[in-house]
C-alpha atoms as a PDB file:
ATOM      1  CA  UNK A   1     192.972 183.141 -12.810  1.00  0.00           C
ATOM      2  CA  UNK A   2     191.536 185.017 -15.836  1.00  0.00           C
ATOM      3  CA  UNK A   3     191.985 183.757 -18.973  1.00  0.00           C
ATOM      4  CA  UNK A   4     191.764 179.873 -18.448  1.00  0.00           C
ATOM      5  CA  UNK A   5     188.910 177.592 -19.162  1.00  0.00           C
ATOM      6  CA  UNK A   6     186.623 176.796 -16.375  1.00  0.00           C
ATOM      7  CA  UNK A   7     187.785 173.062 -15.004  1.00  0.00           C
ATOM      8  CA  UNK A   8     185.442 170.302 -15.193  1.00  0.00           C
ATOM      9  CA  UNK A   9     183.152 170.037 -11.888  1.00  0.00           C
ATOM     10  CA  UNK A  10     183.765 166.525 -11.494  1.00  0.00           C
ATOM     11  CA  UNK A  11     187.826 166.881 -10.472  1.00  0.00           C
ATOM     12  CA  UNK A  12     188.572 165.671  -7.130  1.00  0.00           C
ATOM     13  CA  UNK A  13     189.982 168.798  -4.952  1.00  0.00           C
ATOM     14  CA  UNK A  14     193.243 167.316  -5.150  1.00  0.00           C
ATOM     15  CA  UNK A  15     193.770 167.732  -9.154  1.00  0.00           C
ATOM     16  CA  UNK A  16     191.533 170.780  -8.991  1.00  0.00           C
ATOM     17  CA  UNK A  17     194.290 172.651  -6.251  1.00  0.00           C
ATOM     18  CA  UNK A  18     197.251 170.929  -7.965  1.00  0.00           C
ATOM     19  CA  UNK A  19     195.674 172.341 -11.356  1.00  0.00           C
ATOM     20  CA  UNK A  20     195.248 175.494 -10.041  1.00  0.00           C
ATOM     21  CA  UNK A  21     198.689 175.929  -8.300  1.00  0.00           C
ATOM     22  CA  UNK A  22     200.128 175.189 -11.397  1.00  0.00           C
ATOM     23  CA  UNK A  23     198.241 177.793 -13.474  1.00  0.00           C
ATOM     24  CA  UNK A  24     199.520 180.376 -10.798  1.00  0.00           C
ATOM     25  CA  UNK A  25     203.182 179.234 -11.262  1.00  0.00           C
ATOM     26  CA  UNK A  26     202.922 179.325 -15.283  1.00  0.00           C
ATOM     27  CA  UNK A  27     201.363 182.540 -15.212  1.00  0.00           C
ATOM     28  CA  UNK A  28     204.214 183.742 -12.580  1.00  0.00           C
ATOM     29  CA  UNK A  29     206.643 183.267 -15.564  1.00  0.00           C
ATOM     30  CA  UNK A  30     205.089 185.128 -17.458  1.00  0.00           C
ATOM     31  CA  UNK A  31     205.489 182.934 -20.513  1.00  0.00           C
ATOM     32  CA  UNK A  32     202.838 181.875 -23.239  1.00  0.00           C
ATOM     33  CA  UNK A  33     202.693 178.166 -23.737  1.00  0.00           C
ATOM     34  CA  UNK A  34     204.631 178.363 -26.941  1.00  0.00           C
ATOM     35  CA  UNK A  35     207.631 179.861 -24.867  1.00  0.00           C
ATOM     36  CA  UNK A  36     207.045 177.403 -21.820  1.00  0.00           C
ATOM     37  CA  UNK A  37     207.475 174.226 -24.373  1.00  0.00           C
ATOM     38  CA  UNK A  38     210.367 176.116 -25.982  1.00  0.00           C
ATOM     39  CA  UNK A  39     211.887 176.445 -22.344  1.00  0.00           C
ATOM     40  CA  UNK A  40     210.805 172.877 -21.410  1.00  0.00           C
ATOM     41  CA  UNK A  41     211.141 169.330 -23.329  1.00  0.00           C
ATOM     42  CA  UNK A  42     207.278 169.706 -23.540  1.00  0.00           C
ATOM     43  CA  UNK A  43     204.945 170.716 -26.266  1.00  0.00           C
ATOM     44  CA  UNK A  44     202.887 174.110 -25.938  1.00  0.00           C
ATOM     45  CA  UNK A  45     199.532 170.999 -26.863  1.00  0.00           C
ATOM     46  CA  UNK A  46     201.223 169.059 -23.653  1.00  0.00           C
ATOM     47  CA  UNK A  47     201.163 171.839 -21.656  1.00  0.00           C
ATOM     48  CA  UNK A  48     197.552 172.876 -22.556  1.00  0.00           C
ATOM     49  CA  UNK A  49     196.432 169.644 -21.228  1.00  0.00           C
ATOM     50  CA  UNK A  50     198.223 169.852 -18.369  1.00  0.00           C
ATOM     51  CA  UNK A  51     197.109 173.514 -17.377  1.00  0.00           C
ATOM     52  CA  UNK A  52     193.588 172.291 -18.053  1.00  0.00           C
ATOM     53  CA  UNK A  53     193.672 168.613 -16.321  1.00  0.00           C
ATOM     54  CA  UNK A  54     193.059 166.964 -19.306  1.00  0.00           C
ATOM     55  CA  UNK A  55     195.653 164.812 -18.522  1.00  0.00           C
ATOM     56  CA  UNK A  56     198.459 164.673 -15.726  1.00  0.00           C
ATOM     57  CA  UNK A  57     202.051 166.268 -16.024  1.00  0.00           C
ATOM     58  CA  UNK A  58     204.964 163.846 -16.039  1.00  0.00           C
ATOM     59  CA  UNK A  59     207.070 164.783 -12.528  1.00  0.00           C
ATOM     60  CA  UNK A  60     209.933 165.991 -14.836  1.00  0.00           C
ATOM     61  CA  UNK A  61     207.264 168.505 -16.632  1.00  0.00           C
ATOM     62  CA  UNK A  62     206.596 170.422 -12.982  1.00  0.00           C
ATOM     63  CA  UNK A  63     209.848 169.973 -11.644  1.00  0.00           C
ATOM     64  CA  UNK A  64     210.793 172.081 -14.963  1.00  0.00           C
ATOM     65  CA  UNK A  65     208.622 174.916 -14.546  1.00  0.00           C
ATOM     66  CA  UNK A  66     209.226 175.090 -11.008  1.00  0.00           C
ATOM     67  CA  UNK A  67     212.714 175.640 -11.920  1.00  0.00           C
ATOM     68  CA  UNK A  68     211.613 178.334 -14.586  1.00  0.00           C
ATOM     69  CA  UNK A  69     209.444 180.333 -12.089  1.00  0.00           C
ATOM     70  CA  UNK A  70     212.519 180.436  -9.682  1.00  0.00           C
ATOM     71  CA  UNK A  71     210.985 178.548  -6.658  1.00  0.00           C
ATOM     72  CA  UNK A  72     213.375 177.572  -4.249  1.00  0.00           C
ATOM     73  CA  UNK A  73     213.945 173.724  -3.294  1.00  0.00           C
ATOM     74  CA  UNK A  74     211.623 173.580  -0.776  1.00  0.00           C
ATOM     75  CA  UNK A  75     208.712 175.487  -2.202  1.00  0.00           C
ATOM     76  CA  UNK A  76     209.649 172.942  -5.125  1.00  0.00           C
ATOM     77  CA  UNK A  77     209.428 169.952  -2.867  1.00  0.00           C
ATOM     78  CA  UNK A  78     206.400 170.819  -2.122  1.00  0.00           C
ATOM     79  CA  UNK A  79     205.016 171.200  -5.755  1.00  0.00           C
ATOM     80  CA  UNK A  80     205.941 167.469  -5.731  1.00  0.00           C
ATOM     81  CA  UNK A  81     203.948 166.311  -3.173  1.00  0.00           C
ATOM     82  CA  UNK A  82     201.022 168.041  -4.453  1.00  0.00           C
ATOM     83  CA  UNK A  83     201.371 166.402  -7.896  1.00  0.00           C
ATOM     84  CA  UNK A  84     202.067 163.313  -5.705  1.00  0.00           C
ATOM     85  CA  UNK A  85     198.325 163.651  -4.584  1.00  0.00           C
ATOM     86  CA  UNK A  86     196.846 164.759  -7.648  1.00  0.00           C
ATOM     87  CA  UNK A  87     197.887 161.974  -9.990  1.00  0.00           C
ATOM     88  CA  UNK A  88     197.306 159.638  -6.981  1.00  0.00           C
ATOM     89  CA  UNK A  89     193.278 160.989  -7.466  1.00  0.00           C
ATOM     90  CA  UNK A  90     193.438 161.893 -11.209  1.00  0.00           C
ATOM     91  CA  UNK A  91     190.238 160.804 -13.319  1.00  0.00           C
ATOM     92  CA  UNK A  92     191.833 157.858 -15.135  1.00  0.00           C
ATOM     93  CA  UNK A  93     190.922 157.986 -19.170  1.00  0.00           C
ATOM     94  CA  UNK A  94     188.412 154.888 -19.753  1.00  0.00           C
ATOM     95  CA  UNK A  95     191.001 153.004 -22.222  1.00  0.00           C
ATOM     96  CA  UNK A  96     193.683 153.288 -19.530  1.00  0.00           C
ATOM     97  CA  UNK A  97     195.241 149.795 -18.174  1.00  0.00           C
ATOM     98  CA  UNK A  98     194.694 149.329 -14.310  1.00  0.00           C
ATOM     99  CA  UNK A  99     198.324 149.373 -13.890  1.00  0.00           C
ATOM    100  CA  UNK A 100     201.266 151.354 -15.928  1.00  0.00           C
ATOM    101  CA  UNK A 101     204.454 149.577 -17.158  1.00  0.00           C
ATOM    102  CA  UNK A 102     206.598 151.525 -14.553  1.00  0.00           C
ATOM    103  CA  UNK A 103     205.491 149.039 -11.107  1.00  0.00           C
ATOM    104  CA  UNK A 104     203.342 146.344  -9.731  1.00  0.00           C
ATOM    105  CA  UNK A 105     200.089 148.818  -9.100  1.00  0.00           C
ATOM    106  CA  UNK A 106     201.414 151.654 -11.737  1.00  0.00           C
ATOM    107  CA  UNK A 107     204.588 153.993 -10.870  1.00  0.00           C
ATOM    108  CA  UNK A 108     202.405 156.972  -9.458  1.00  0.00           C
ATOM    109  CA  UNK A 109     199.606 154.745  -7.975  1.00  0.00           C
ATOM    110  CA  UNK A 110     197.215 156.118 -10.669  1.00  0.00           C
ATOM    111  CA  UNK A 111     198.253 154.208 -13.972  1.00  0.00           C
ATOM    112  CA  UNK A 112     199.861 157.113 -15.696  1.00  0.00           C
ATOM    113  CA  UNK A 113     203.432 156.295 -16.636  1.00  0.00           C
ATOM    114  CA  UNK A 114     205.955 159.033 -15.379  1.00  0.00           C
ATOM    115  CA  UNK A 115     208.110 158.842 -18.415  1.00  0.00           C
ATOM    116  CA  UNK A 116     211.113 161.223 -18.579  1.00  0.00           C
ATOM    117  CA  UNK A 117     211.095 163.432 -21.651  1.00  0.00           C
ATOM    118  CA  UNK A 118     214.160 165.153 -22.171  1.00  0.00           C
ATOM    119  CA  UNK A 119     215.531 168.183 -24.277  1.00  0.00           C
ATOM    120  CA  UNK A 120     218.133 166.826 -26.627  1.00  0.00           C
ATOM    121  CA  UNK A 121     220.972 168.464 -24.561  1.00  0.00           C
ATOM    122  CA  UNK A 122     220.022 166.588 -21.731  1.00  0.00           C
ATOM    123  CA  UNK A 123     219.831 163.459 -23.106  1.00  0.00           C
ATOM    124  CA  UNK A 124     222.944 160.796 -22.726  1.00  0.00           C
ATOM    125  CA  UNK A 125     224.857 160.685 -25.815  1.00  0.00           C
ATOM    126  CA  UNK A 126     223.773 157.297 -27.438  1.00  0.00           C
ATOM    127  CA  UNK A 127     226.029 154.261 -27.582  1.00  0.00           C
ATOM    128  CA  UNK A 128     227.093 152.761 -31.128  1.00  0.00           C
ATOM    129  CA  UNK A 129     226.583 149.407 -32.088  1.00  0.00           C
ATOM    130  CA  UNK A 130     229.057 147.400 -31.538  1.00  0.00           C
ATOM    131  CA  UNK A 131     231.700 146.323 -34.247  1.00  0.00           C
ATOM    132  CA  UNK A 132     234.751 148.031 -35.414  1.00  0.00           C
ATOM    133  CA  UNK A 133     235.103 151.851 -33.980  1.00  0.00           C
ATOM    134  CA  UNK A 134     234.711 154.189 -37.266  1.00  0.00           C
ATOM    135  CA  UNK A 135     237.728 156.093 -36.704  1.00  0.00           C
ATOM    136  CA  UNK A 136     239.986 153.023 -37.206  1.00  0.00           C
ATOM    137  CA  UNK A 137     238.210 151.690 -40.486  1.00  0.00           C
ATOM    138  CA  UNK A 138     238.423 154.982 -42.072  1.00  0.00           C
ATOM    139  CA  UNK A 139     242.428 155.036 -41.373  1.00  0.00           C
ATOM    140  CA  UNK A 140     242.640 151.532 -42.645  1.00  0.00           C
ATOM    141  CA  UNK A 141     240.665 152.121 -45.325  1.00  0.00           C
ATOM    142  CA  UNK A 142     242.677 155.071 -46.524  1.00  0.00           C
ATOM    143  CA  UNK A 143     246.145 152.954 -45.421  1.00  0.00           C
ATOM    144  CA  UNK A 144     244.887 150.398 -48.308  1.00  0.00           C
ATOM    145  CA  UNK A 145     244.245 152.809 -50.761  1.00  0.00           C
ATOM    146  CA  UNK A 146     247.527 154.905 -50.330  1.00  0.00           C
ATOM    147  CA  UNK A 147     249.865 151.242 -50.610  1.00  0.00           C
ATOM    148  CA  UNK A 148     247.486 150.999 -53.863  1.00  0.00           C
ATOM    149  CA  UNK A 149     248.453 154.277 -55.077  1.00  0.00           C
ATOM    150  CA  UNK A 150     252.038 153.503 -54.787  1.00  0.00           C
ATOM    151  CA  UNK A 151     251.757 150.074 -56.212  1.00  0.00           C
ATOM    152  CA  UNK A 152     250.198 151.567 -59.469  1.00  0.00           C
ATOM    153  CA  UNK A 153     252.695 154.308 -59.748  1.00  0.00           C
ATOM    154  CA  UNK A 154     255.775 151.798 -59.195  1.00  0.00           C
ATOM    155  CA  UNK A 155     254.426 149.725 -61.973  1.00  0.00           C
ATOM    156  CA  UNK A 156     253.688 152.861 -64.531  1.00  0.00           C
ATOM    157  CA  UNK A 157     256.530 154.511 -63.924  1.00  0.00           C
ATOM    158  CA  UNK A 158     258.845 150.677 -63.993  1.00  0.00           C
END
């Protein structure tokens, strides 16, 4: 794996083969990490720390470059149970809560939220407030106005 930074000596060998799988995939695109977050809904910084286990991937972050490198489901499934197992063993930072807001003893068992971040295309189209639909003021706005158009003509011209 030439080019990336040594990883620290005190990762457990899960991260360490997790991180380390992952590097091979990235570097089987063949994209920098500029192009991965342009391909991705995550920053070329977010990937840096991921490729160097500074800090774990969201599920959604390896299930996306799994589907850029072209692995087939199960070689896919499988990426998931070994980030399963890393984040289950992943150093956890020394301001992190025991437990993350997504379950009783953290989503992922190691108090890192697995938070969906998704590309604006992907993202469900948001819901107005609710109150009178736009589409009908505007046509009873302009109603109102055209009746006051006529009135003021009837009366100029009467």
């Amino acid at each position: 794996m030439s080019g990336w930074q040594a990883l620290p000596d005190d990762l457990p060998p899960e991260v360490r083969h997790f991180v380390a799988q992952l590097r091979q995939l990235k570097d089987r695109t063949g994209l920098s990490l500029v192009a991965l977050g342009a391909r991705t809904a995550y920053s070329k910084s977010s990937w840096h720390r991921y490729l160097n286990a500074t800090q774990p991937p969201p599920r959604q972050a390896v299930a996306a470059l799994c589907r850029i490198a072209g692995l087939d489901t199960t070689d896919a499934e499988r990426f998931g149970v070994r980030w399963e197992l890393a984040v289950q063993a992943w150093p956890r930072p020394a301001t992190a809560p025991a437990t993350a807001a997504g379950g009783e003893n953290g989503e992922n068992g190691a108090g890192y939220e697995d938070e969906p971040t998704l590309p604006w295309w992907d993202e469900p189209p948001r819901r107005r407030a609710s109150g009178p639909n736009r589409l009908l003021l505007a046509a009873a706005l302009l109603l109102v106005l055209v009746l006051l158009l006529g009135v003021a003509g009837a009366v100029a011209s009467g």
